[in-house]
Protein backbone atom coordinates (compact mmCIF):
# COMPACT_ATOMS: atom_id res chain seq x y z
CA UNK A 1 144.44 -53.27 133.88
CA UNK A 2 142.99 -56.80 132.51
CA UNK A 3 140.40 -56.61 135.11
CA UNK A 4 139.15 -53.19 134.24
CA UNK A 5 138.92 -53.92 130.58
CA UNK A 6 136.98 -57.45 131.42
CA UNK A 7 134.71 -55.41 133.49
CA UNK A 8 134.04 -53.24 130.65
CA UNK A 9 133.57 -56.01 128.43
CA UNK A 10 131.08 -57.97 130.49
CA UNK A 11 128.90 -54.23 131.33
CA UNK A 12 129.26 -53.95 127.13
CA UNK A 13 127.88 -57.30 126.71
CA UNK A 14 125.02 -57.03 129.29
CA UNK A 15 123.84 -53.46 127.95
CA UNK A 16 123.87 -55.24 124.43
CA UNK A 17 121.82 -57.79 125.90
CA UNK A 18 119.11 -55.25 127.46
CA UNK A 19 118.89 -53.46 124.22
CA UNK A 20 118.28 -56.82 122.32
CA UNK A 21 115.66 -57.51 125.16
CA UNK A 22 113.93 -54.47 124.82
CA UNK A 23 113.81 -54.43 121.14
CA UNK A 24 111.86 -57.97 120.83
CA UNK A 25 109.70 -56.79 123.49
CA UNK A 26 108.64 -53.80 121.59
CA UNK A 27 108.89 -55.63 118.22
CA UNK A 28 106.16 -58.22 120.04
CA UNK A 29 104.02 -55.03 121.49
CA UNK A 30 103.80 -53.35 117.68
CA UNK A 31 102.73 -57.10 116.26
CA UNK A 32 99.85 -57.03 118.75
CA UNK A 33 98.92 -53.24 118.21
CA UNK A 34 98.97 -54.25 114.42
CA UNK A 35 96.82 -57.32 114.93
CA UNK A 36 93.95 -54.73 116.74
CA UNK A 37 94.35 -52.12 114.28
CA UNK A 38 94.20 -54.14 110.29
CA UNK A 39 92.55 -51.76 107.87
CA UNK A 40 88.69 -53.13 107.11
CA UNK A 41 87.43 -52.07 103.32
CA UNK A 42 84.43 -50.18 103.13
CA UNK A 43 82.36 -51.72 100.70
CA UNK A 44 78.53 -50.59 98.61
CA UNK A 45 75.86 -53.24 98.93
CA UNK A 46 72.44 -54.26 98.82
CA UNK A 47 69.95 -56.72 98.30
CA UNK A 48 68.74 -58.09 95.13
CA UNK A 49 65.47 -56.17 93.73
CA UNK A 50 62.68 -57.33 91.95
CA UNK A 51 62.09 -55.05 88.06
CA UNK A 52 60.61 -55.22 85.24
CA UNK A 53 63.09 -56.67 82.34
CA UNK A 54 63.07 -55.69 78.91
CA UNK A 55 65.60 -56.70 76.40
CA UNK A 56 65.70 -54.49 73.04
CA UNK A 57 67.64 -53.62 69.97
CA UNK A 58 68.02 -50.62 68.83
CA UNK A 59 68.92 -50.49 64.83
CA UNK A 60 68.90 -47.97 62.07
CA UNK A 61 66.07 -48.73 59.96
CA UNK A 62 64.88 -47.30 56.42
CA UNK A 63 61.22 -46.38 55.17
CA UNK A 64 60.09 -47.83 52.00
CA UNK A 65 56.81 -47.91 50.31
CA UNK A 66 54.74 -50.82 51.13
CA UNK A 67 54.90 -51.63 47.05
CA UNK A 68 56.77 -49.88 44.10
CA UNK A 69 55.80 -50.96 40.78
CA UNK A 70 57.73 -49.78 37.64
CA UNK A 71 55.01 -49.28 34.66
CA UNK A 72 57.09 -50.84 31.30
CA UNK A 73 55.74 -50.96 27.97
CA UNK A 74 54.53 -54.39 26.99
CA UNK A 75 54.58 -53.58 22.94
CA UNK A 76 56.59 -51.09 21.04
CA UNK A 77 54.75 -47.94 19.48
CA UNK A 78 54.69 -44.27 20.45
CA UNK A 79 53.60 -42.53 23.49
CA UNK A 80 50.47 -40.78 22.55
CA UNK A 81 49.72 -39.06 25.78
CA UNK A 82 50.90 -38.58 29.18
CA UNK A 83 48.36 -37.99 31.84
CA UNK A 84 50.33 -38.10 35.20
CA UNK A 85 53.44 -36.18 36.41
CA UNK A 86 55.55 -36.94 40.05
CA UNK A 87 53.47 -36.52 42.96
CA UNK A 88 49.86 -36.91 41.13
CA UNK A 89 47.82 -39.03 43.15
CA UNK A 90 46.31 -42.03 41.29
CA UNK A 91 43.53 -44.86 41.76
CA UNK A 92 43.69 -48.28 41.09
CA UNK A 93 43.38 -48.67 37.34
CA UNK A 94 43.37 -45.25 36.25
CA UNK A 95 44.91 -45.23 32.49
CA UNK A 96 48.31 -43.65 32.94
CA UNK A 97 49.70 -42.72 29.75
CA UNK A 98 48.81 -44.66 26.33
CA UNK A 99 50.91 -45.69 23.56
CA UNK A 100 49.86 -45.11 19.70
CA UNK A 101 49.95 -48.35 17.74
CA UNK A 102 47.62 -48.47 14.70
CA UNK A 103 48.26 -51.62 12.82
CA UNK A 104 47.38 -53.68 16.88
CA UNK A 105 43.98 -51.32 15.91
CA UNK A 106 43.64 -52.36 12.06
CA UNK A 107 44.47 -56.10 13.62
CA UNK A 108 42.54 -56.01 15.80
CA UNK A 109 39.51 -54.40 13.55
CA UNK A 110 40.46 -57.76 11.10
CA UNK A 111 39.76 -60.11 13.69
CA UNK A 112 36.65 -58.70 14.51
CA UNK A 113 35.23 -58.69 10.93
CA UNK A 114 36.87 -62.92 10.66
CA UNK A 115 34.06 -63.14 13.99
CA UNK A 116 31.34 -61.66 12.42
CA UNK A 117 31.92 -64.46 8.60
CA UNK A 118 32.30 -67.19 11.55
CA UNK A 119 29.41 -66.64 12.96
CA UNK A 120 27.21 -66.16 9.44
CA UNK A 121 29.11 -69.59 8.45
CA UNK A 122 27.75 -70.95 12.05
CA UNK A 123 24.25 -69.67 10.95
CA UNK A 124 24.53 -70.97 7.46
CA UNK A 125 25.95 -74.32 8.59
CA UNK A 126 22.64 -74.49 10.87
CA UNK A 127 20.15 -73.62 8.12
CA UNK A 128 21.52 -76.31 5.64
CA UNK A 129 21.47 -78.61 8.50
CA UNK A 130 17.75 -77.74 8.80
CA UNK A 131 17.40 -78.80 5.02
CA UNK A 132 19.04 -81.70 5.22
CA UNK A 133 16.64 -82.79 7.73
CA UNK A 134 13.72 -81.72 5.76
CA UNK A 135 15.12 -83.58 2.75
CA UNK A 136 15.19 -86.63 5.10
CA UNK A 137 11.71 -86.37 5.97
CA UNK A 138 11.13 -86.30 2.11
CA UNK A 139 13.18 -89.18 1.31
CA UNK A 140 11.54 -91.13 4.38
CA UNK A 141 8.10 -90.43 3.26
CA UNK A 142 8.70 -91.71 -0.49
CA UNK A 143 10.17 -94.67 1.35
CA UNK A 144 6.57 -94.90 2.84
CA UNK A 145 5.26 -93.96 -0.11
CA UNK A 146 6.73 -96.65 -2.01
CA UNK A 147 6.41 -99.49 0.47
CA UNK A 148 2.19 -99.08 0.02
CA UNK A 149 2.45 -99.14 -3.88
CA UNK A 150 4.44 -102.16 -3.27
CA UNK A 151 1.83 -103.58 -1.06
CA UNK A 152 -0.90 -102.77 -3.54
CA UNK A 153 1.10 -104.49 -6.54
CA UNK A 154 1.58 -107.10 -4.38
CA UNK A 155 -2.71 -107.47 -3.98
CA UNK A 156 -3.14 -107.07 -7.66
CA UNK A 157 -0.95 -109.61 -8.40
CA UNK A 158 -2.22 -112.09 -5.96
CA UNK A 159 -5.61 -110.54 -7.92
CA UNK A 160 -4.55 -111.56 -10.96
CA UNK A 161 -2.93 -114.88 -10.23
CA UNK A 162 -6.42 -116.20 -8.42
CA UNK A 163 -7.85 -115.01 -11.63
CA UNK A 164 -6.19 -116.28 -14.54
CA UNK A 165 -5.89 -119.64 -12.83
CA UNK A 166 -9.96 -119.46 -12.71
CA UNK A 167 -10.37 -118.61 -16.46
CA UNK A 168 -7.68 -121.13 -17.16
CA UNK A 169 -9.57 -123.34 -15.42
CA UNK A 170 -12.75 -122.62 -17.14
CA UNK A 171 -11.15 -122.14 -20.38
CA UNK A 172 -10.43 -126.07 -19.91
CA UNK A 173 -13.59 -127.15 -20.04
CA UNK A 174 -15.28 -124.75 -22.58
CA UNK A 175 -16.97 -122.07 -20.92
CA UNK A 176 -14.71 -119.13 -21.55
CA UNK A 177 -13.10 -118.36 -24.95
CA UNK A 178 -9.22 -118.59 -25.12
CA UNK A 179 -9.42 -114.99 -25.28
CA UNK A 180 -10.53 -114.42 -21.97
CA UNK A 181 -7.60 -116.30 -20.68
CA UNK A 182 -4.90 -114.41 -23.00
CA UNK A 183 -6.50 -111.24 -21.76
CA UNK A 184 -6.34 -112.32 -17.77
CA UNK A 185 -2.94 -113.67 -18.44
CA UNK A 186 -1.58 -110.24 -19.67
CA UNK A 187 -3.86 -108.32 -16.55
CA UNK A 188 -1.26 -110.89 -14.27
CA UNK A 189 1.95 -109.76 -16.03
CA UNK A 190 0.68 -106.11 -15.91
CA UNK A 191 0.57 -106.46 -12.03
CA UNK A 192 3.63 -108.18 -12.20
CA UNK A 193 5.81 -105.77 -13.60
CA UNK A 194 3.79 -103.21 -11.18
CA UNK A 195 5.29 -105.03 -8.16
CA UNK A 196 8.74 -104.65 -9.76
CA UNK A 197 8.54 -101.86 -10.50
CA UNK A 198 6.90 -100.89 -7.28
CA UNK A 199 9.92 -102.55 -5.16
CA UNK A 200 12.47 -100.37 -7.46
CA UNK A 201 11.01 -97.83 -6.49
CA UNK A 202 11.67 -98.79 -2.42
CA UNK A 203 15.20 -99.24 -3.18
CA UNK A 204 15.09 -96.19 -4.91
CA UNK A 205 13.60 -94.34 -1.94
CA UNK A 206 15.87 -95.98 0.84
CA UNK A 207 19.03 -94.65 -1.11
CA UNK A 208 17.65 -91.25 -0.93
CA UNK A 209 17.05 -91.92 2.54
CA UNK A 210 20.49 -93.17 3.20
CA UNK A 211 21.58 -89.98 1.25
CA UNK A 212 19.84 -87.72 3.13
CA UNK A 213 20.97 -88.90 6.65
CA UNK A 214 24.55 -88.78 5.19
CA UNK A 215 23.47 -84.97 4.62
CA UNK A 216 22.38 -84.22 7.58
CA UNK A 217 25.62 -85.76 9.05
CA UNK A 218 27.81 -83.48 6.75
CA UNK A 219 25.58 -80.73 8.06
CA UNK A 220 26.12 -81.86 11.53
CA UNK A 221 29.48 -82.09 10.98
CA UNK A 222 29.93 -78.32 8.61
CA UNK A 223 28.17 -76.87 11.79
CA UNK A 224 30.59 -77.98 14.40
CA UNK A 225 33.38 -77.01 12.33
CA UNK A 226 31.99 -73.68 11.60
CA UNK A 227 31.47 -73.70 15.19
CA UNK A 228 35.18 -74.04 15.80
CA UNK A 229 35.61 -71.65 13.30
CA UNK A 230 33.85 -69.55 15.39
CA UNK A 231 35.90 -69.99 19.10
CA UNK A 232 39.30 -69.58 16.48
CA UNK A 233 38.07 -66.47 15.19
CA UNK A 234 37.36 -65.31 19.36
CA UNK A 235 40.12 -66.38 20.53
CA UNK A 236 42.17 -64.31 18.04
CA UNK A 237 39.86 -61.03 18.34
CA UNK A 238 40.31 -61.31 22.40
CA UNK A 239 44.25 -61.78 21.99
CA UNK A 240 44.07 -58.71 19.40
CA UNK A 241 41.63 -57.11 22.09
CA UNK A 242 44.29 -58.05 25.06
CA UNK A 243 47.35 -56.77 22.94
CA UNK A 244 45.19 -53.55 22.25
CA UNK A 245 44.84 -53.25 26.16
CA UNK A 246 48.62 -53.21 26.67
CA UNK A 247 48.36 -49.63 24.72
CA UNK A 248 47.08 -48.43 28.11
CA UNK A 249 49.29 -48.41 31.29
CA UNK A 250 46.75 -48.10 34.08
CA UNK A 251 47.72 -47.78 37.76
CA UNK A 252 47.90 -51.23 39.83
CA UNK A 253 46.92 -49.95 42.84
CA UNK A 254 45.87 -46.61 44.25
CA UNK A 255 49.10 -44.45 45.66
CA UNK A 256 51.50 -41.82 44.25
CA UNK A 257 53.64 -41.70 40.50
CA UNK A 258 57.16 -40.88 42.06
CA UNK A 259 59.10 -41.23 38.33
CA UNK A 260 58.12 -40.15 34.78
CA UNK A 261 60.73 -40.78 32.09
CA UNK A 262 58.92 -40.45 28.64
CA UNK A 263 56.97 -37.48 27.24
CA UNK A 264 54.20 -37.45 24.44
CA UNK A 265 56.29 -38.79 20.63
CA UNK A 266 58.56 -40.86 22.71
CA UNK A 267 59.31 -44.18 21.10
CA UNK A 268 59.04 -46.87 23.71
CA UNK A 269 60.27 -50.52 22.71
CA UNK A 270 58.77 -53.62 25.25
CA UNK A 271 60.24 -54.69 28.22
CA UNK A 272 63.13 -56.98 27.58
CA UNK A 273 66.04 -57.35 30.03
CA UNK A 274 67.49 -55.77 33.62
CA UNK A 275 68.37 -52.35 31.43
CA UNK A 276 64.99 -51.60 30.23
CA UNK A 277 64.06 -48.34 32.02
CA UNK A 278 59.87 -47.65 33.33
CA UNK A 279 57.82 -45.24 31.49
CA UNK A 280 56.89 -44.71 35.05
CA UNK A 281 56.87 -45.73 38.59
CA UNK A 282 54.09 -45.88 41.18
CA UNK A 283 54.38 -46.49 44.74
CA UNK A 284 51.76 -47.38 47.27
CA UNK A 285 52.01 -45.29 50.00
CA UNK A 286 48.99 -46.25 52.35
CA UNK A 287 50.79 -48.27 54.35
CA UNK A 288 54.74 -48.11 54.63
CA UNK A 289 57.38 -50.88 55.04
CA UNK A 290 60.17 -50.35 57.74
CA UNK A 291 63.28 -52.20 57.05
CA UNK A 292 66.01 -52.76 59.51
CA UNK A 293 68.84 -55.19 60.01
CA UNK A 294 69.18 -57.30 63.31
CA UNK A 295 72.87 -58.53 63.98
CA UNK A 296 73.25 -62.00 64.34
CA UNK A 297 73.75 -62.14 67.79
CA UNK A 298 70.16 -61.11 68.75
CA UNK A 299 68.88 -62.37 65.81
CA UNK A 300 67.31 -65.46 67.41
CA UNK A 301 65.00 -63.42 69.74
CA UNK A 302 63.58 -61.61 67.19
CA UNK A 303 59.72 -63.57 66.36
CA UNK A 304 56.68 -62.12 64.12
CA UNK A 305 54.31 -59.84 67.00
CA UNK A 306 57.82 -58.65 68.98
CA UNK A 307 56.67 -55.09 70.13
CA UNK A 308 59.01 -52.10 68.07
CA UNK A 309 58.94 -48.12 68.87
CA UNK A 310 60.30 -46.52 66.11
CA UNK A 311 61.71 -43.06 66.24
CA UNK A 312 61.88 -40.70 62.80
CA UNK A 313 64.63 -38.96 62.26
CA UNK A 314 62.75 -36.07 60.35
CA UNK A 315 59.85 -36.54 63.15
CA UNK A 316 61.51 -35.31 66.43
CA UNK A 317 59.84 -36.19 69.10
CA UNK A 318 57.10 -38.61 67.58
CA UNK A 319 57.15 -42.32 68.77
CA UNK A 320 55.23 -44.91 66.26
CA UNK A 321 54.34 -47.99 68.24
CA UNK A 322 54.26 -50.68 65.68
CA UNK A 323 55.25 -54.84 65.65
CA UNK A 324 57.44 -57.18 63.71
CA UNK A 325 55.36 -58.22 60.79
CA UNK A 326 57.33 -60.62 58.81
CA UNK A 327 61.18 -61.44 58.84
CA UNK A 328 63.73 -62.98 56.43
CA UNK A 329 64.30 -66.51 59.25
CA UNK A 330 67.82 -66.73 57.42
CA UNK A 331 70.22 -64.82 58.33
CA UNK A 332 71.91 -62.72 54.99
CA UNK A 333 75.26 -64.28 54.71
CA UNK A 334 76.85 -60.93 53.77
CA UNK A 335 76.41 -59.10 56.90
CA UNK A 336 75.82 -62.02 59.05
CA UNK A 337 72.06 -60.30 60.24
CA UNK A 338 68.56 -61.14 60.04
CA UNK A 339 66.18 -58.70 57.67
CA UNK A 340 63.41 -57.53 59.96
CA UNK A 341 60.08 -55.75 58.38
CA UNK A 342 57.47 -53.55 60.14
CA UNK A 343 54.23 -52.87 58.33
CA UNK A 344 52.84 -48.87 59.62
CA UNK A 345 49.83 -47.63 58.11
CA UNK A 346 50.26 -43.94 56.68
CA UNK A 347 47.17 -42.64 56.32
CA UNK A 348 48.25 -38.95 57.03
CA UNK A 349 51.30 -39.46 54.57
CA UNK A 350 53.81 -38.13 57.29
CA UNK A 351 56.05 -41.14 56.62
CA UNK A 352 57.89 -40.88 52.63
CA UNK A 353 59.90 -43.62 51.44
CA UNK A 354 63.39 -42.99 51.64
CA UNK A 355 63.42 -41.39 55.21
CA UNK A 356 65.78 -42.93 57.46
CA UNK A 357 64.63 -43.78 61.14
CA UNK A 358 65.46 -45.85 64.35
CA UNK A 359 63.99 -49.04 65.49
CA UNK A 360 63.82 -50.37 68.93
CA UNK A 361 62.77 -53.78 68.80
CA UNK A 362 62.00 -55.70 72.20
CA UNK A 363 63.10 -58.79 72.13
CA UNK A 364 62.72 -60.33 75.81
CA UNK A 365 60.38 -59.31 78.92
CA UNK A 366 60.83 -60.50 82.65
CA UNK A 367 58.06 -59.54 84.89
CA UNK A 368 59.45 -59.38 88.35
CA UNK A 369 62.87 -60.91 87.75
CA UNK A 370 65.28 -60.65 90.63
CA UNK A 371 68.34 -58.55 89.97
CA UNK A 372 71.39 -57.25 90.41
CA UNK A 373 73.49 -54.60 88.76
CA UNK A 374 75.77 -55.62 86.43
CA UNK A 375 78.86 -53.91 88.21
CA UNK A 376 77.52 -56.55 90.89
CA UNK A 377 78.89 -59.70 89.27
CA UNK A 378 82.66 -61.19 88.51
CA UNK A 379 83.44 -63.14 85.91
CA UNK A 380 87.22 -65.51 86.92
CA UNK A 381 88.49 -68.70 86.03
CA UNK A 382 85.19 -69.38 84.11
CA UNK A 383 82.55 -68.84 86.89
CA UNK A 384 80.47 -66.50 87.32
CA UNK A 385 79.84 -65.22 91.43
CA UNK A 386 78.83 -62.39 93.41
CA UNK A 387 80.48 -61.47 96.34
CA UNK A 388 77.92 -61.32 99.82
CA UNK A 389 78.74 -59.85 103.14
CA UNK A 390 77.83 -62.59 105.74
CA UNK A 391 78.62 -61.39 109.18
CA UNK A 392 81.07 -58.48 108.43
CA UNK A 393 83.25 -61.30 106.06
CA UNK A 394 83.09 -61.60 102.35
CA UNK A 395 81.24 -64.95 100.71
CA UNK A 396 82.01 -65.63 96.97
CA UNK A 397 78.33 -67.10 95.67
CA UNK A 398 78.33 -68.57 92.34
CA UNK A 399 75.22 -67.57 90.01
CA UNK A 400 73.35 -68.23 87.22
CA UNK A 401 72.27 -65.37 84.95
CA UNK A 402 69.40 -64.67 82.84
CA UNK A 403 68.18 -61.42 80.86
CA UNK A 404 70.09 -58.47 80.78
CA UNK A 405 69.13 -54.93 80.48
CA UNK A 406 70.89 -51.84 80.61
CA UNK A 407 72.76 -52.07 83.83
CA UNK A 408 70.81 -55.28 84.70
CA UNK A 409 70.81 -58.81 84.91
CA UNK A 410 68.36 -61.04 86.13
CA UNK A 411 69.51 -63.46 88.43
CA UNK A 412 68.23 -66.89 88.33
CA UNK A 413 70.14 -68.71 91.08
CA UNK A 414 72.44 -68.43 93.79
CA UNK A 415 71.03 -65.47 95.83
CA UNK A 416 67.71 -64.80 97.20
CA UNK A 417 66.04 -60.79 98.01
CA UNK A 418 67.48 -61.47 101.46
CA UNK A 419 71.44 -61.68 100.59
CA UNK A 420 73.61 -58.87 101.13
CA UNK A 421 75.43 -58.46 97.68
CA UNK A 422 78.26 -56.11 97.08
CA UNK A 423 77.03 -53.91 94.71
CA UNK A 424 80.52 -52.25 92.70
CA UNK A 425 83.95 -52.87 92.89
CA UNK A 426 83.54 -56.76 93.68
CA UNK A 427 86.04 -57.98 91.62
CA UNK A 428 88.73 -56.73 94.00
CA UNK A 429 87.64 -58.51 96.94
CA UNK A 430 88.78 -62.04 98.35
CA UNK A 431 86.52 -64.86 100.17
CA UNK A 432 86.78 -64.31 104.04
CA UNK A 433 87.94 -60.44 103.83
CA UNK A 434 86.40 -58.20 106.69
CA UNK A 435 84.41 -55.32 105.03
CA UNK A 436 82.06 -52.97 106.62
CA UNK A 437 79.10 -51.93 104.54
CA UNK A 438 78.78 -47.98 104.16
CA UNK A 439 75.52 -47.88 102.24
CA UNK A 440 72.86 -50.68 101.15
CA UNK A 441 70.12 -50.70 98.29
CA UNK A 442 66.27 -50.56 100.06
């Protein structure tokens, strides 16, 4: 009985080890059939193509008139007429409305009259300088005059002196009478008294020489001051003149009145502070302004000539192809964005200030940039790769980027036209992973 149940123990123990056998054998053949049958991924690629880059904005823009001006009164007085209403076209300088001021006219009428004495006071001043010049030649000639009777007293004298000392002399020795002598002697003192006289009469003369220069200078002198007079008096009739002007509000340039606020009788008082309110407003309309706001992220490629197509929103279907004119370089510290201005000339009038449209702005253009889709590239630990398929096996490549567009990038380095690139769902796969390729970009 021990030796049966032995038996059965050993047969127990060798069937256990035949089934143990067996198992690792089959465990070893399903290892190898799993080794000959892995799973490959299937996997879009294609090579790198060469496009045409462009890198735009597109932001909501305004239309504005390329200038508004608000017409204010410079002087207070009534409106005496109103010539314009909203929507009247007007010309550079036509005379808007006017106001009514009559005591800038009865001013102005006073200053005029204070020209008109100024100038009869330059006129007078001019003839009495005239006579004082005469009156110099006058007192120059008795100067003359009295220099040659002092020169002929001067003869007689010299005459008369020769003279009496001959009779004297003949008086001495008895040929002439003492009377003869008394008479010469008083012929001497007659010619004396002459040349005193005669010189008196230069001294005389000079003064009214000297007195008639000092005329002429006080002419001289009441001309220029009358003169002055004169630019005074000007001067005050052209401010009165100027002041009169302001009565007429004329049109700085030529475009359209878009607000009226007064009516003929209004009292308008002058322009004085933020709250004073425009008789009327004109607004050029020529030429338009287009205003958008550029974020501050593409701010920096934004530069005066940038090309912008700019889509009306109450002009379906029309595309204006304009440029940058003219931006703001600082960035508004509100909003953190750059203003951006686009001159359009409206010469049809389709375009009215106020409208609202949309502004594409291109910023950036790559002629035949190499490129890959965006879906293309992976972005880990703070690279930025591609994945290639290099002989059935996947390749991480790292890359450097460039300009993006739409569901482009341009690629600047790392792959060439000839690499293989996996074109979507590359984030999921690992270096050295066997992939088959299902479909490839031309």
């Amino acid at each position: 009985m021990h030796r049966l149940n032995y038996r059965g123990v050993l047969l127990g123990t060798a069937l256990l080890v035949a089934l143990c056998g067996c198992s690792r054998q089959g465990a070893r053949h399903a290892v190898a059939s799993d080794s000959s049958t892995a799973p490959v991924d299937r996997v879009a690629a294609g090579h790198p193509q060469r496009k045409t880059l462009v890198l735009t904005t597109t932001q909501p823009a305004r239309i504005e008139a390329y200038e508004t001006t608000p017409l204010l009164a410079k002087l207070a007085g009534y409106v005496g007429e109103v010539r314009v209403d909203i929507g009247d076209r007007v010309q550079r300088s036509d005379v808007l409305a006017t106001l009514y001021i009559p005591e800038l006219k009865n001013e102005a009428a006073q200053k005029e009259a204070l020209v008109n004495r100024a100038r009869a006071e330059v006129k007078q001043s001019a003839a009495n300088l005239v006579a004082a010049g005469a009156a110099a030649d006058t007192a120059h000639a008795r100067v003359a005059e009295a220099e040659a009777d002092v020169n002929r007293t001067n003869a007689d004298i010299q005459r008369w002196t020769a003279e009496f000392t001959r009779i004297k002399q003949l008086a001495g020795s008895g040929s002439v009478t003492q009377k003869l002598v008394d008479e010469t002697q008083s012929q001497l003192r007659a010619a004396t008294a002459s040349g005193e006289a005669a010189s008196a009469a230069v001294k005389s003369a000079e003064a009214g020489a000297r007195e008639a220069a000092a005329l002429i200078a006080k002419a001289e002198a009441d001309q220029a001051a009358a003169e002055a007079r004169l630019k005074v008096a000007e001067a005050d009739l052209a401010r009165a003149k100027t002041l009169l002007d302001y009565a007429s509000i004329t049109a700085p340039f030529d475009g359209v009145v878009t607000q009226r606020s007064v009516d003929t009788g209004h009292f308008v008082q002058p322009a004085g502070g933020t709250g004073s309110k425009p008789l009327l407003v004109v607004a050029r309309t020529d030429k338009v302004r287009v205003y958008c706001d550029v974020p501050e992220m593409e701010a920096a490629h934004v530069d005066v000539g940038d090309a912008v197509t700019l889509r009306v929103q109450a002009l379906p279907g029309d595309e204006i192809r304009a440029a940058v004119a003219r931006t703001s370089w600082s960035l508004d510290a509100a909003n953190r964005s750059l203003r951006t201005e686009v001159d359009i000339p409206n010469d049809r009038a389709a375009l009215r200030p106020g409208m609202y449209a949309t502004a594409a702005i291109e910023l950036a253009r790559r002629e035949n940039a190499l490129t890959l889709p965006t879906a293309a590239i992976v972005r880990s630990d703070g690279t930025t790769s591609c994945c290639c398929v290099n002989e059935g096996k996947i390749e991480r490549r790292q890359v450097e980027l460039g300009l993006r567009s739409g569901s482009d990038v341009e690629v600047l380095s790392g792959v060439d036209e000839q690499s293989l690139v996996v074109l979507i769902r590359a984030e999921s796969l690992t270096p050295g992973q066997r992939v088959q390729v299902i479909s490839s970009a031309p």
